[in-house]
N, C-alpha and C. Protein backbone atom coordinates (compact mmCIF):
# COMPACT_ATOMS: atom_id res chain seq x y z
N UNK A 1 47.90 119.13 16.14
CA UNK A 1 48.72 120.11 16.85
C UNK A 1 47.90 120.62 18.06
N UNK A 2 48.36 120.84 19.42
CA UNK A 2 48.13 120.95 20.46
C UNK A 2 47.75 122.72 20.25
N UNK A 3 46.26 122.94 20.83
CA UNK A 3 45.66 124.73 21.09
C UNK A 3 46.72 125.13 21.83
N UNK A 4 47.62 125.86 21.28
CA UNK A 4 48.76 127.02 21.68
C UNK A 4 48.32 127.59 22.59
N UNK A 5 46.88 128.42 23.09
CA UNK A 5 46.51 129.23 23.97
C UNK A 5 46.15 128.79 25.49
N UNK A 6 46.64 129.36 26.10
CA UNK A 6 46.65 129.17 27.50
C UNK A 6 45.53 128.58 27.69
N UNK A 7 45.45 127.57 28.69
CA UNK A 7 44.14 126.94 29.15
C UNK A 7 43.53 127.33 30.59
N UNK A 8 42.84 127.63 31.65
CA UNK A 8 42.80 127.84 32.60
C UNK A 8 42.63 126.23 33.15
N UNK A 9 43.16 125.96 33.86
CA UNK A 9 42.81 124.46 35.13
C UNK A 9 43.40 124.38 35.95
N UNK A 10 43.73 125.56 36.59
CA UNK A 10 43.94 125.27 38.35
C UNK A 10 43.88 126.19 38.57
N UNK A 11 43.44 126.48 40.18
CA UNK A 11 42.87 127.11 41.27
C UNK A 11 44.10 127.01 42.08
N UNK A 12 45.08 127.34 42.64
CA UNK A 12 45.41 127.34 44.36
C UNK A 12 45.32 128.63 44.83
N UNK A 13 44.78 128.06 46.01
CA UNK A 13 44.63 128.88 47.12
C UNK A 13 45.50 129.23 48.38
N UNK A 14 45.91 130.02 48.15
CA UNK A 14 47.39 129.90 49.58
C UNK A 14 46.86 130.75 50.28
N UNK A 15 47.07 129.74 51.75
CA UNK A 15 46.58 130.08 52.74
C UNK A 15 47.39 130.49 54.11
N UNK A 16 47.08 131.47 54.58
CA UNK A 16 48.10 131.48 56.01
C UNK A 16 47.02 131.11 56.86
N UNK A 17 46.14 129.55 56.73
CA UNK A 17 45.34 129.12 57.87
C UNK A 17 45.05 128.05 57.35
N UNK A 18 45.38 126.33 56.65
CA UNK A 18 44.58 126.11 55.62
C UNK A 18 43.73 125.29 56.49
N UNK A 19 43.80 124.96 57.78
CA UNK A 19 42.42 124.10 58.57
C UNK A 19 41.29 125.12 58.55
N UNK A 20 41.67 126.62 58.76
CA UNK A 20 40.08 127.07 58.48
C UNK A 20 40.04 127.36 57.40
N UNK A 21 40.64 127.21 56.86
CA UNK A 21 40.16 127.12 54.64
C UNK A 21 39.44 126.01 54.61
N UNK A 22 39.69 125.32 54.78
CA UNK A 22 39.57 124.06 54.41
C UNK A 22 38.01 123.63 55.41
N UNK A 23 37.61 124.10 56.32
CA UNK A 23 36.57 124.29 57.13
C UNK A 23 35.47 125.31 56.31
N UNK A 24 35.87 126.39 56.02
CA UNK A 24 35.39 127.17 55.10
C UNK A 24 34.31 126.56 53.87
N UNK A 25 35.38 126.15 53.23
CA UNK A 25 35.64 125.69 51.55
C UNK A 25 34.07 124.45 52.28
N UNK A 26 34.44 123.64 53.52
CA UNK A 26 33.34 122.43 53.71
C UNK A 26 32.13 123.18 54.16
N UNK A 27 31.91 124.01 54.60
CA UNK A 27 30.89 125.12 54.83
C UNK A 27 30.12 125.62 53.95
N UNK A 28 31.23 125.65 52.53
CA UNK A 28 30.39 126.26 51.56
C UNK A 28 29.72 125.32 50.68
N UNK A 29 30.40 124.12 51.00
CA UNK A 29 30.20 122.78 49.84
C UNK A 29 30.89 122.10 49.19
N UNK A 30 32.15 122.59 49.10
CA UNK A 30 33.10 122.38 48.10
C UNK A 30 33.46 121.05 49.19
N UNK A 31 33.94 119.53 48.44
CA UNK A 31 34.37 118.21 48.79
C UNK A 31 35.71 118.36 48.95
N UNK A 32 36.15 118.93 50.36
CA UNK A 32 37.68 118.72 50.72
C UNK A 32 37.81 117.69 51.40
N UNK A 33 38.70 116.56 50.69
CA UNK A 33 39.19 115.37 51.70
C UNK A 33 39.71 115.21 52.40
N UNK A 34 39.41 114.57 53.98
CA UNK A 34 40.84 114.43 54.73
C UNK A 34 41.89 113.45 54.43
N UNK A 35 43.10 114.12 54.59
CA UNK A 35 44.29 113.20 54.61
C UNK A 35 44.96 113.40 55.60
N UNK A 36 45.06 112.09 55.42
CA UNK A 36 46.20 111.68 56.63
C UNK A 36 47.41 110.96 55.79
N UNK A 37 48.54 111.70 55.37
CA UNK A 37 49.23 110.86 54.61
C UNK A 37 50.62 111.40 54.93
N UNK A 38 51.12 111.75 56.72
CA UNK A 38 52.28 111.77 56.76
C UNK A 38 52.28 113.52 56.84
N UNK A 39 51.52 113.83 56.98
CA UNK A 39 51.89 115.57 56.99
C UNK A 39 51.74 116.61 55.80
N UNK A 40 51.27 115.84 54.65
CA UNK A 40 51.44 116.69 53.57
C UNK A 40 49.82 117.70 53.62
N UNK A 41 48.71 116.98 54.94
CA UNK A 41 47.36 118.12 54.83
C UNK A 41 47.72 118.86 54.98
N UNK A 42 48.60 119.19 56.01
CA UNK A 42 48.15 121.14 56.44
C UNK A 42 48.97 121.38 55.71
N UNK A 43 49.50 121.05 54.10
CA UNK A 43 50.32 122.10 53.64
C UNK A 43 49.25 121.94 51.97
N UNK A 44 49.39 120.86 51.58
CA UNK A 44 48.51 120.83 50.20
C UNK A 44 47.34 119.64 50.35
N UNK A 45 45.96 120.66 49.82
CA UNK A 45 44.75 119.56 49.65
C UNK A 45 43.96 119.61 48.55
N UNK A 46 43.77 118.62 47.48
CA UNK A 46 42.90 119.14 46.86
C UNK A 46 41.53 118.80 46.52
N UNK A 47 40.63 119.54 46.38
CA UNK A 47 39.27 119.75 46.44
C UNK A 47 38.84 119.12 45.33
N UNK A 48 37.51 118.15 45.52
CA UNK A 48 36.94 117.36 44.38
C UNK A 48 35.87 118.41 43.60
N UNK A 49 36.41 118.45 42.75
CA UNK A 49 35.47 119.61 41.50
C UNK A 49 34.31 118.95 41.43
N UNK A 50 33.03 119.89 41.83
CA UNK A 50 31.56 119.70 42.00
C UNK A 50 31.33 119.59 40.53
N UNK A 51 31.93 120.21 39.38
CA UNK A 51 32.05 120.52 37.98
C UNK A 51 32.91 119.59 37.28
N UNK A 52 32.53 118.32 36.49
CA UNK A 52 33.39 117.50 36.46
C UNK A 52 33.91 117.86 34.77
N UNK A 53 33.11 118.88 34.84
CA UNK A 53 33.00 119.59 33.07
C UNK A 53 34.08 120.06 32.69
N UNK A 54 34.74 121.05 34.10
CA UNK A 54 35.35 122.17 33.75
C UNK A 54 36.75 121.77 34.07
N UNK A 55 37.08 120.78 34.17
CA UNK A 55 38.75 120.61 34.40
C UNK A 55 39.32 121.08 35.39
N UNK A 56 38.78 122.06 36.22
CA UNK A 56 39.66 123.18 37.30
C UNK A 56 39.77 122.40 38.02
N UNK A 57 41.10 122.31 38.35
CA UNK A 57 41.14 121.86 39.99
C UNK A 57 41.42 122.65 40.98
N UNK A 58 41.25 122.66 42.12
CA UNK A 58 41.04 123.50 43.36
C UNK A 58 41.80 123.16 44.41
N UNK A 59 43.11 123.49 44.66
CA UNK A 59 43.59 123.29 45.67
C UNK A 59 44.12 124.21 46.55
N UNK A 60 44.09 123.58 48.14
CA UNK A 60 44.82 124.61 48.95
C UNK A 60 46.05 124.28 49.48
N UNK A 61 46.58 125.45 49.33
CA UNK A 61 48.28 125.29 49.63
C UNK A 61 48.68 125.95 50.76
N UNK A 62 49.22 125.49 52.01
CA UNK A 62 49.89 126.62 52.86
C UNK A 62 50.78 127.68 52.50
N UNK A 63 51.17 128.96 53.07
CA UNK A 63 51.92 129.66 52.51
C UNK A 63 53.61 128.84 52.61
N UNK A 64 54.29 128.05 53.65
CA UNK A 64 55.17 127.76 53.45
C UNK A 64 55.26 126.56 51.98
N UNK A 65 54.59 126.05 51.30
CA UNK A 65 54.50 125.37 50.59
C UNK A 65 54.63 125.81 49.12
N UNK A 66 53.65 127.02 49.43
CA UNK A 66 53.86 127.94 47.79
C UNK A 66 55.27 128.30 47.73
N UNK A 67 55.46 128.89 48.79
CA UNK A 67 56.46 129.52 48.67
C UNK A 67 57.84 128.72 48.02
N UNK A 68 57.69 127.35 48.29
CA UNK A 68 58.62 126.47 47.66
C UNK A 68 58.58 126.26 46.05
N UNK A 69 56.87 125.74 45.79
CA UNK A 69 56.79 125.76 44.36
C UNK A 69 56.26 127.27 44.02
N UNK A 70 56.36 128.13 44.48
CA UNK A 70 55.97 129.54 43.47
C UNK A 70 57.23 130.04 44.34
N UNK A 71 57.13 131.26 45.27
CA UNK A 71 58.36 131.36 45.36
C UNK A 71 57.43 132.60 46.86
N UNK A 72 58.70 133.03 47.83
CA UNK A 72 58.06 133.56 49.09
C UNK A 72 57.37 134.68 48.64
N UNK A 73 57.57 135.40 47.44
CA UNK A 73 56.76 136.43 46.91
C UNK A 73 55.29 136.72 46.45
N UNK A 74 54.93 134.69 46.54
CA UNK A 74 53.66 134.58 46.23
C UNK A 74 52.56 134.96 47.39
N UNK A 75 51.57 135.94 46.81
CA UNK A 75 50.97 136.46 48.31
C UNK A 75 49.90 135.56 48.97
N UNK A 76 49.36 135.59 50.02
CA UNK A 76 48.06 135.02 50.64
C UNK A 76 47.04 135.07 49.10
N UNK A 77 46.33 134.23 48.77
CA UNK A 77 45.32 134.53 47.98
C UNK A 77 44.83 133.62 46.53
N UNK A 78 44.11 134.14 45.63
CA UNK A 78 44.39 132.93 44.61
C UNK A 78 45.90 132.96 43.50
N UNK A 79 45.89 131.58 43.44
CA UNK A 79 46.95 132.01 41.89
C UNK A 79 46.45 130.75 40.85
N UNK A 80 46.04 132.05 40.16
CA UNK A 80 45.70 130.91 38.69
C UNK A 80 46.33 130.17 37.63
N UNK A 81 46.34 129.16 38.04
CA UNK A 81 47.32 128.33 36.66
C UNK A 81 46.58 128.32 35.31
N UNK A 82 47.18 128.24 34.47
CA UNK A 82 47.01 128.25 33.23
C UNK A 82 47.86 127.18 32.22
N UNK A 83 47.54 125.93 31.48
CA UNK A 83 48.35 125.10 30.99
C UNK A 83 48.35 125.59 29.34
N UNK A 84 49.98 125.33 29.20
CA UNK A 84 50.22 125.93 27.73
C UNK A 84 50.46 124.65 27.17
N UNK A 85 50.71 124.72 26.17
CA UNK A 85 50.37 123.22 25.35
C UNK A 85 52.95 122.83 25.17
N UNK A 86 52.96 123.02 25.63
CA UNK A 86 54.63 122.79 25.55
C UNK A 86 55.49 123.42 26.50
N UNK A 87 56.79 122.71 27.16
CA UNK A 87 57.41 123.28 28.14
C UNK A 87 58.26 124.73 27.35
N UNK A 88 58.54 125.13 25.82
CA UNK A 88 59.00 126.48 25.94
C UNK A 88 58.00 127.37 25.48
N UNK A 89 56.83 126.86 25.78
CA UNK A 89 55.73 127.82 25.42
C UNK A 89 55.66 128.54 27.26
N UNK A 90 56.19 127.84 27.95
CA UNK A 90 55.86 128.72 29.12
C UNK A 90 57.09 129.70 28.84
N UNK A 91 58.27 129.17 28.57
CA UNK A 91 59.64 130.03 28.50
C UNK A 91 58.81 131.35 27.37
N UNK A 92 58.68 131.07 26.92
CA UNK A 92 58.26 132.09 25.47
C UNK A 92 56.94 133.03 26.24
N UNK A 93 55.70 132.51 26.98
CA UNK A 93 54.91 133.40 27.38
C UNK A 93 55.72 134.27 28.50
N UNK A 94 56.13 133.65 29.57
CA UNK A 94 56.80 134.23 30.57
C UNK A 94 57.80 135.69 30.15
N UNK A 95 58.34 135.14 29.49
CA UNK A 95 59.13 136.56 28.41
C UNK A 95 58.46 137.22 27.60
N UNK A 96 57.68 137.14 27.21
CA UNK A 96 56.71 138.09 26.68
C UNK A 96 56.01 139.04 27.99
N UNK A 97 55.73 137.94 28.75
CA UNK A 97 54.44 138.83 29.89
C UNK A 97 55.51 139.75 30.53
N UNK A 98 56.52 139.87 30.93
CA UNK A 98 57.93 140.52 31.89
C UNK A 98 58.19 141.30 31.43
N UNK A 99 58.98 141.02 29.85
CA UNK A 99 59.15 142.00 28.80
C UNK A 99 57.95 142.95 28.60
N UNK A 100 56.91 143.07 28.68
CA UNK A 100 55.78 143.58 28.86
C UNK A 100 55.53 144.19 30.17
N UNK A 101 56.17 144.46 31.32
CA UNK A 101 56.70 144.81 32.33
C UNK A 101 55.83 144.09 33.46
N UNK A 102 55.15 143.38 33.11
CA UNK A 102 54.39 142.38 34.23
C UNK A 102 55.45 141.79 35.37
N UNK A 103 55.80 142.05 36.46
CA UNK A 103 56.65 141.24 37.51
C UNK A 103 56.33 139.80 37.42
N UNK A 104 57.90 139.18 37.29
CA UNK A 104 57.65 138.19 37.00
C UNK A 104 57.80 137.68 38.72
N UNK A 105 57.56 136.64 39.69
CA UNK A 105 57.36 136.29 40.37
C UNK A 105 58.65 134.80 40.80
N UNK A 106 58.53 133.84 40.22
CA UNK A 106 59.54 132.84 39.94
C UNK A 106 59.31 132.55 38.40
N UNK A 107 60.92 132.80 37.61
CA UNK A 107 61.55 132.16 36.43
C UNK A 107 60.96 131.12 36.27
N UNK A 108 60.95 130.70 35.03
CA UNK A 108 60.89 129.34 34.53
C UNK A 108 61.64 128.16 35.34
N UNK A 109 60.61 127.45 35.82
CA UNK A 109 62.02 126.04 36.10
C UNK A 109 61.20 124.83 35.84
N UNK A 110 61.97 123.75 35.97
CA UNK A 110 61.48 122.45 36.12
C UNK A 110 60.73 122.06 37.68
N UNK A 111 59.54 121.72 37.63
CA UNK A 111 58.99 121.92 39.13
C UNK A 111 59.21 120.02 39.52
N UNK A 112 58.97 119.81 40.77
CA UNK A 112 59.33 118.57 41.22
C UNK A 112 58.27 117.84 40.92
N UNK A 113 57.02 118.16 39.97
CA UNK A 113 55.68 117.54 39.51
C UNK A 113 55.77 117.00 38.26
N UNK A 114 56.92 117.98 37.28
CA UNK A 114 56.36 117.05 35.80
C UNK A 114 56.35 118.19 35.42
N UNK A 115 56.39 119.57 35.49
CA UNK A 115 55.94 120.45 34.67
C UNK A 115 57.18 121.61 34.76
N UNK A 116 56.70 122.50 33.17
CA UNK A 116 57.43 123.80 33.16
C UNK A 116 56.93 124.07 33.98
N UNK A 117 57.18 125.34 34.62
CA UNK A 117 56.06 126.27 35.91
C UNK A 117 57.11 127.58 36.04
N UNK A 118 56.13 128.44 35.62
CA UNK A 118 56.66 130.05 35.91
C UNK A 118 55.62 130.87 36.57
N UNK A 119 55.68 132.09 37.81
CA UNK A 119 54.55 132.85 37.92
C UNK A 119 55.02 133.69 37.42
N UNK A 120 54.17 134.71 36.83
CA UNK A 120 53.41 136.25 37.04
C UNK A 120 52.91 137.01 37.84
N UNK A 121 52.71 138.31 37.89
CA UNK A 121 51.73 138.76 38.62
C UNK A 121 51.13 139.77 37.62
N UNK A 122 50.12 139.75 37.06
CA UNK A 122 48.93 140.39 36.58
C UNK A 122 48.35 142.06 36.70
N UNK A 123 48.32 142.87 36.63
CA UNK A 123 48.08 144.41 36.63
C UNK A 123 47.39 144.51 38.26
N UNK A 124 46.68 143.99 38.45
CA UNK A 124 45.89 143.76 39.71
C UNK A 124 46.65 143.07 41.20
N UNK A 125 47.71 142.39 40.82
CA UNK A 125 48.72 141.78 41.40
C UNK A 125 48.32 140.42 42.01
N UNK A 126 47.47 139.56 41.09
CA UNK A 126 46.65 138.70 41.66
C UNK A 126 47.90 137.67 40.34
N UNK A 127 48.64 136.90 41.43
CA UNK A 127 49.54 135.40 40.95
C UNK A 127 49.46 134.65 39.68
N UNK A 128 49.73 134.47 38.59
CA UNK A 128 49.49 133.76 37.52
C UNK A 128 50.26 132.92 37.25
N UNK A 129 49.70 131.45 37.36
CA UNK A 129 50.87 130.73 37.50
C UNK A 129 50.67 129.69 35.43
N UNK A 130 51.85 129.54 34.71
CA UNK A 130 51.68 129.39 33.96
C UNK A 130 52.40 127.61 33.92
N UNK A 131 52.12 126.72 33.37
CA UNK A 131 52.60 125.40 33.10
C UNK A 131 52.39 124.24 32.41
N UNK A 132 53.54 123.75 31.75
CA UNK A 132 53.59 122.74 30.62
C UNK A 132 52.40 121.61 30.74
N UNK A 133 51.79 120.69 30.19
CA UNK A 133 52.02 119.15 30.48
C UNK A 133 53.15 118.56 31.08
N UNK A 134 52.23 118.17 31.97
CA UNK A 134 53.33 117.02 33.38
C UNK A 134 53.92 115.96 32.66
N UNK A 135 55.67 115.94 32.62
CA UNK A 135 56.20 115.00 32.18
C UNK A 135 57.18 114.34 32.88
N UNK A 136 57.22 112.95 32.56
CA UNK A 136 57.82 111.99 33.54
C UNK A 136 58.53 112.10 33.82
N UNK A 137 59.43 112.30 32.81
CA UNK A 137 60.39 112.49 32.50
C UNK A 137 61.62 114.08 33.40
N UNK A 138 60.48 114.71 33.82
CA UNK A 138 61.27 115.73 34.74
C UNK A 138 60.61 115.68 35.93
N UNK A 139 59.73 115.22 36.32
CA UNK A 139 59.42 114.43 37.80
C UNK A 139 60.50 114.14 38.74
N UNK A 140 60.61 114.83 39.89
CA UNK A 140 61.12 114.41 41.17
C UNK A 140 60.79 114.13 41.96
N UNK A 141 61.42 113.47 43.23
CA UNK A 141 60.70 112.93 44.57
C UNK A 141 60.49 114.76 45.01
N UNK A 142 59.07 114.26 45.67
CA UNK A 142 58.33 115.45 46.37
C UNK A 142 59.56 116.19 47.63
N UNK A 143 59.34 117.21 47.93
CA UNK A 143 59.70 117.53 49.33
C UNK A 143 59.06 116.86 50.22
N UNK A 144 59.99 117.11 51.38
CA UNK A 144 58.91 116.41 52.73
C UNK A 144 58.33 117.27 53.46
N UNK A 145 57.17 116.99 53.79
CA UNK A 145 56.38 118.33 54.02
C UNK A 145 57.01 118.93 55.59
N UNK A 146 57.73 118.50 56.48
CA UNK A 146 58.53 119.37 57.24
C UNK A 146 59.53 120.16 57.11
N UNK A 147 59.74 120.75 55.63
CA UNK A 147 59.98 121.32 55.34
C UNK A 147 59.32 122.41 54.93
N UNK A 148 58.32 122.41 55.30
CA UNK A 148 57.03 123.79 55.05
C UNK A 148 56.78 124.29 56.81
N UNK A 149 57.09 123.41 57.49
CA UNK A 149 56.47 124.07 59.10
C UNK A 149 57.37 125.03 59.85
């Protein structure tokens, strides 16, 4: 049986700049790749974990981009994902954390990746983004990233 408790493994970073994030982030050390793959850099990139231990992945997201998969309420800043071991374990935390008067941010939905995906926002008001195992099975074709500019 799959650990019920939230896992931490992702990082995004939404940015209202992500070429100087992403300049930044190479400043400090962190392995951001360039892509060239049609437009999708200046909206999502993600960073090769120096930590191959820790599972986190690190990515940066433009703000028009979150705003698609989290929702326009998501602010400049980090939002931490957290993977629950089943898609109504996000339905079930999400209602707990709300019901608990935490603002919920975007509902539960099926995201165009494979996954449950719901945010939060946290006492501090720092983004919590919660989500299933990626399944194929609810996988859609991506947006096109001119739809973020």
């Amino acid at each position: 049986m799959p650990d019920p408790r939230p896992r931490l493994d992702q990082i995004n970073l939404v940015s209202v700049d992500v070429p100087a994030s992403v300049e930044f982030y190479r400043l400090l050390g962190v392995d951001v790749p360039d892509v060239s793959d049609g437009g999708w850099g200046a909206h999502h990139l993600s960073a090769a974990s120096s930590d191959s231990e820790s599972g986190i992945d690190l990515d940066i997201d433009s703000v028009g981009f979150a705003a698609y998969w989290g929702s326009p309420e998501v602010p400049p800043g980090p939002v931490l994902g957290f993977r629950l071991a089943s898609r109504e374990a996000v339905d079930e935390l999400y209602e707990r954390l709300t019901t608990a008067g935490h603002p919920g941010v975007r509902a539960p939905y099926n995201a165009f990746f494979g996954v449950r995906f719901a945010i939060v926002s946290d006492p501090g008001g720092t983004s919590i983004a919660l989500m299933s195992e990626p399944s194929e099975q609810y996988r859609s074709a991506p947006p096109a990233p001119a739809e973020f500019e």
